[in-house]
Protein backbone atom coordinates (compact mmCIF):
# COMPACT_ATOMS: atom_id res chain seq x y z
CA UNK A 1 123.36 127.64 80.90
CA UNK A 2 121.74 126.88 77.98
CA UNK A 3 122.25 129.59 74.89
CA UNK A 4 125.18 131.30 76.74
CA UNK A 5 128.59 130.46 75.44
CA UNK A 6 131.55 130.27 78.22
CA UNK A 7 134.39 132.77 77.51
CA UNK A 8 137.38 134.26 78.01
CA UNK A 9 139.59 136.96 76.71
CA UNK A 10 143.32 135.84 76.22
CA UNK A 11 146.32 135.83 74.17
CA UNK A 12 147.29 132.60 72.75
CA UNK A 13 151.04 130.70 72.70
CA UNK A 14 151.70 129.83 69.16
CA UNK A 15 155.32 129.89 69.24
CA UNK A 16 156.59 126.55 68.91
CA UNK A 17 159.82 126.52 70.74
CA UNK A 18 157.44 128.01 73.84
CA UNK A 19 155.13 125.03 73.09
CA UNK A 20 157.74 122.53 72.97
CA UNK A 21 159.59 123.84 76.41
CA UNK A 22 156.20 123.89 78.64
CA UNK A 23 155.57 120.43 77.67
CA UNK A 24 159.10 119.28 78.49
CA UNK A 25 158.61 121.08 81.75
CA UNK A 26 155.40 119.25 82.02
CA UNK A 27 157.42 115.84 81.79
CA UNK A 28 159.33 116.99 84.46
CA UNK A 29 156.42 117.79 86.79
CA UNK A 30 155.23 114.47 85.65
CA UNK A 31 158.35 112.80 86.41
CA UNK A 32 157.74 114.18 89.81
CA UNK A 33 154.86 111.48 90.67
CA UNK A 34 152.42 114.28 91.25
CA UNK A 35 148.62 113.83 90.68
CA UNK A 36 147.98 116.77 87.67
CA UNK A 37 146.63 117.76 85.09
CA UNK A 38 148.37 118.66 82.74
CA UNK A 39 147.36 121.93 79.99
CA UNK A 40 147.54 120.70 76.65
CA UNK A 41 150.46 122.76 75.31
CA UNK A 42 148.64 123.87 72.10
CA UNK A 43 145.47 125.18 74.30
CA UNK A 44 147.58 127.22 77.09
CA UNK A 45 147.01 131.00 76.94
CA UNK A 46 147.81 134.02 79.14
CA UNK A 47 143.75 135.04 80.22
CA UNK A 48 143.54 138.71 80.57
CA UNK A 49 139.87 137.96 81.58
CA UNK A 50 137.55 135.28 82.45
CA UNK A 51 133.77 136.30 81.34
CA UNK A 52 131.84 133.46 82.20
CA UNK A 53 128.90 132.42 80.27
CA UNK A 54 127.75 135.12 77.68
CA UNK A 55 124.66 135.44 75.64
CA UNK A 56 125.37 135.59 71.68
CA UNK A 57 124.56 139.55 71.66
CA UNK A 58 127.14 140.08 74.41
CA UNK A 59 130.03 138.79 71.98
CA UNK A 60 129.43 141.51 69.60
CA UNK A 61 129.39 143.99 72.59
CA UNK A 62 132.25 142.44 74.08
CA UNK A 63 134.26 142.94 70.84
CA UNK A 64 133.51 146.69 70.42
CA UNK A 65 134.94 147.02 74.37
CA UNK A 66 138.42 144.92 72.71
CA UNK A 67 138.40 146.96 70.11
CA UNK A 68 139.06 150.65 71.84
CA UNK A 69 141.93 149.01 73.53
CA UNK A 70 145.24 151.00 72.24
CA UNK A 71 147.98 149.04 72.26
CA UNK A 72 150.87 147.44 69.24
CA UNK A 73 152.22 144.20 69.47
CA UNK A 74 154.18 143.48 72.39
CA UNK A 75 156.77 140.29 73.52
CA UNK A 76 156.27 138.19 76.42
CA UNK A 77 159.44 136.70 77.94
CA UNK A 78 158.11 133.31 80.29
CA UNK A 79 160.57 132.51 82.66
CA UNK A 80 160.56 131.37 85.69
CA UNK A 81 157.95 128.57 87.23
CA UNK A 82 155.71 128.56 89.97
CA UNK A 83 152.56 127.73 91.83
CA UNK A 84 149.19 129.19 93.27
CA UNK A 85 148.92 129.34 96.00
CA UNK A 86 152.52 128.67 96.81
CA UNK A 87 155.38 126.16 95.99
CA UNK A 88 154.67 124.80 99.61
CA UNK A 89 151.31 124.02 98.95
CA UNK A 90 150.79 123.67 94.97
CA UNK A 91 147.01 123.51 93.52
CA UNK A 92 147.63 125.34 89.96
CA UNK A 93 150.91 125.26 88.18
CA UNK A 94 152.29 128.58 86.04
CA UNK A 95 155.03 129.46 83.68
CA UNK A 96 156.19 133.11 84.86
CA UNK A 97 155.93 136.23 82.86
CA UNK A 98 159.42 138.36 83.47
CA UNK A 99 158.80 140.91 80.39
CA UNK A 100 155.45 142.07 78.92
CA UNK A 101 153.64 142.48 82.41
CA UNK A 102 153.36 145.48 82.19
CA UNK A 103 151.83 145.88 78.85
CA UNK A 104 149.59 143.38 80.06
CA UNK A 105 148.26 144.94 82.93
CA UNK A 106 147.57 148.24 80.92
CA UNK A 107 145.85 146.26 78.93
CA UNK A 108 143.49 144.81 81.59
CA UNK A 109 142.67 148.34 82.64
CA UNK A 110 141.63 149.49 79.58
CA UNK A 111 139.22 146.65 79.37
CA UNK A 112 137.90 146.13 82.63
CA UNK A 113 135.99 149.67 83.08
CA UNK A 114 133.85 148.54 79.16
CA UNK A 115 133.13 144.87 80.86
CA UNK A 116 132.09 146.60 83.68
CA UNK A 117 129.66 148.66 81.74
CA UNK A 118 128.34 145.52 79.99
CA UNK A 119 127.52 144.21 83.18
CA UNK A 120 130.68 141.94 84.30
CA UNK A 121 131.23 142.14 88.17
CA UNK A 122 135.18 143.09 88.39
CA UNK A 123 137.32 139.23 89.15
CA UNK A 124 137.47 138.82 92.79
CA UNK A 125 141.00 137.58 92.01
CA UNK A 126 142.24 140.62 90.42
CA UNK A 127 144.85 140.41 87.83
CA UNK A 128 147.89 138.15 87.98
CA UNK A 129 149.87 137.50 84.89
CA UNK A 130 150.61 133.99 84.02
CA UNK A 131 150.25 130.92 82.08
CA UNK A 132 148.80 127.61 83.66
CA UNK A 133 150.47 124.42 82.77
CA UNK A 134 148.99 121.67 85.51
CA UNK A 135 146.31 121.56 87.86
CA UNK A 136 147.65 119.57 91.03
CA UNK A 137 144.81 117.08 91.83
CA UNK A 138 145.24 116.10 94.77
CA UNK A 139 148.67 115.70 97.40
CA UNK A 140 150.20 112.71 96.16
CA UNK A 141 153.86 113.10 95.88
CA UNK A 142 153.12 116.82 97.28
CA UNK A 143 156.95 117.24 99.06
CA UNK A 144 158.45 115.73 95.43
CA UNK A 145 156.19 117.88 93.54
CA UNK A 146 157.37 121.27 96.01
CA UNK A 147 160.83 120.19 95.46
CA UNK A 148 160.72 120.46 91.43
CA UNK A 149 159.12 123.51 91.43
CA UNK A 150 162.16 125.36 93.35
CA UNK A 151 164.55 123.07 91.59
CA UNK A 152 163.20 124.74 87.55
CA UNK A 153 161.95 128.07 89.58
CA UNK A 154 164.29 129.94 86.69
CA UNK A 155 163.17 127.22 83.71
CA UNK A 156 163.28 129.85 80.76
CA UNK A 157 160.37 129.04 78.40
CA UNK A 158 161.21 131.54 75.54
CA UNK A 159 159.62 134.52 74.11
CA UNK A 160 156.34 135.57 72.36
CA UNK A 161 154.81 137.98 70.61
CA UNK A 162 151.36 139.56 71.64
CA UNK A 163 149.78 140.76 69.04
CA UNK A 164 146.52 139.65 68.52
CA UNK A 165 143.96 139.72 71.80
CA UNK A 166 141.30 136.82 71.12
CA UNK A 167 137.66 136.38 72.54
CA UNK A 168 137.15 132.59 73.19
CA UNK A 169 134.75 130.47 73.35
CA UNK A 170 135.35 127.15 76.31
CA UNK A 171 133.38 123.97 75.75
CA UNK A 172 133.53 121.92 78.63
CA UNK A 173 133.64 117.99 77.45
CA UNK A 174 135.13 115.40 79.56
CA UNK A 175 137.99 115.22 77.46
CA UNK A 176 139.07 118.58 78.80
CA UNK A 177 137.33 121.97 76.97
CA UNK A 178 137.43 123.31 73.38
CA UNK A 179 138.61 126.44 72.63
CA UNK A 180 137.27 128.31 69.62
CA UNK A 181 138.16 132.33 68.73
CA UNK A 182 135.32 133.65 68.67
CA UNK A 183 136.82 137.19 67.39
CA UNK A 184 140.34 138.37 67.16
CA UNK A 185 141.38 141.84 67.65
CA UNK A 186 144.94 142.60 66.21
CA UNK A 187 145.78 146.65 65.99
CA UNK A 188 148.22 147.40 63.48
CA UNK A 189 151.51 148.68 65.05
């Protein structure tokens, strides 16, 4: 849509020992013989919301809703790997969240009544913590893929620290998108 920007809201992964484990667990999905997509490690990110395209004025507005969330800097523990729908029937690929849900999900609800006064229909999805790795493409090597998903369903990624909530912008190119921050919201503890 042309003058909208597509965005989300999200924390990023900048550790990079996290980094450095999802794309070792990526070359073992890979090693699987799986049709994927793979996330580029440095441009995963746990959403907390998916806005869609914007106009410029909304990103200001969108901010100001960011910034009355209360909340200090948190850790994320990802463990644990998985798949949407299911393992049986893989079409998006996560890394688990075992600590930090919670804080999380508090922080969702403090957002999602502002979006909704900007306009924002609530997600049809709801909220589910997690961090996409691969996008299964189609069912080549499905049974192989199914059985490396239960075989690293405790893979430990590491731990990371929340702390600054980030409005970006997605470019879509065929090279896969571009993520920009748009604005960064970081309360002090």
């Amino acid at each position: 849509m042309p003058g909208t920007i597509r965005s989300f809201i999200a924390f990023d992964i900048e550790n990079t020992n996290v980094l450095e484990n999802i794309a070792k667990m990526q070359r073992i999905l890979v090693g699987a013989g799986a049709d994927l997509k793979l996330v580029e490690p440095k441009k995963v990110h746990i959403t907390l919301r998916f806005l869609g395209n914007i106009t410029p004025a909304t990103v200001d507005k969108v901010y100001e809703a960011m910034c009355k969330i209360q909340f200090s800097p948190f850790t994320i523990k990802l463990h644990g790997l998985g798949a949407f729908p299911n393992q049986r029937n893989p079409r998006v690929i996560w890394a688990g969240i075992r600590e930090g849900s919670t804080q999380l999900r508090g922080i969702f609800e403090q957002l999602e009544p502002s979006l909704r006064d900007l306009g924002f229909a609530p997600d049809p999805k709801g909220f589910s913590p997690h961090l996409t790795i691969a996008r299964v493409r189609s069912g080549r090597n499905k049974a192989q893929l199914t059985r490396c998903l239960m075989e690293n369903a405790n893979f430990d990624f590491g731990i990371i620290e929340a702390s600054c909530l980030r409005l970006k912008r997605s470019d879509l190119t065929p090279k896969g998108p571009i993520y920009t921050t748009l604005r960064e919201y970081c309360p002090k503890c």
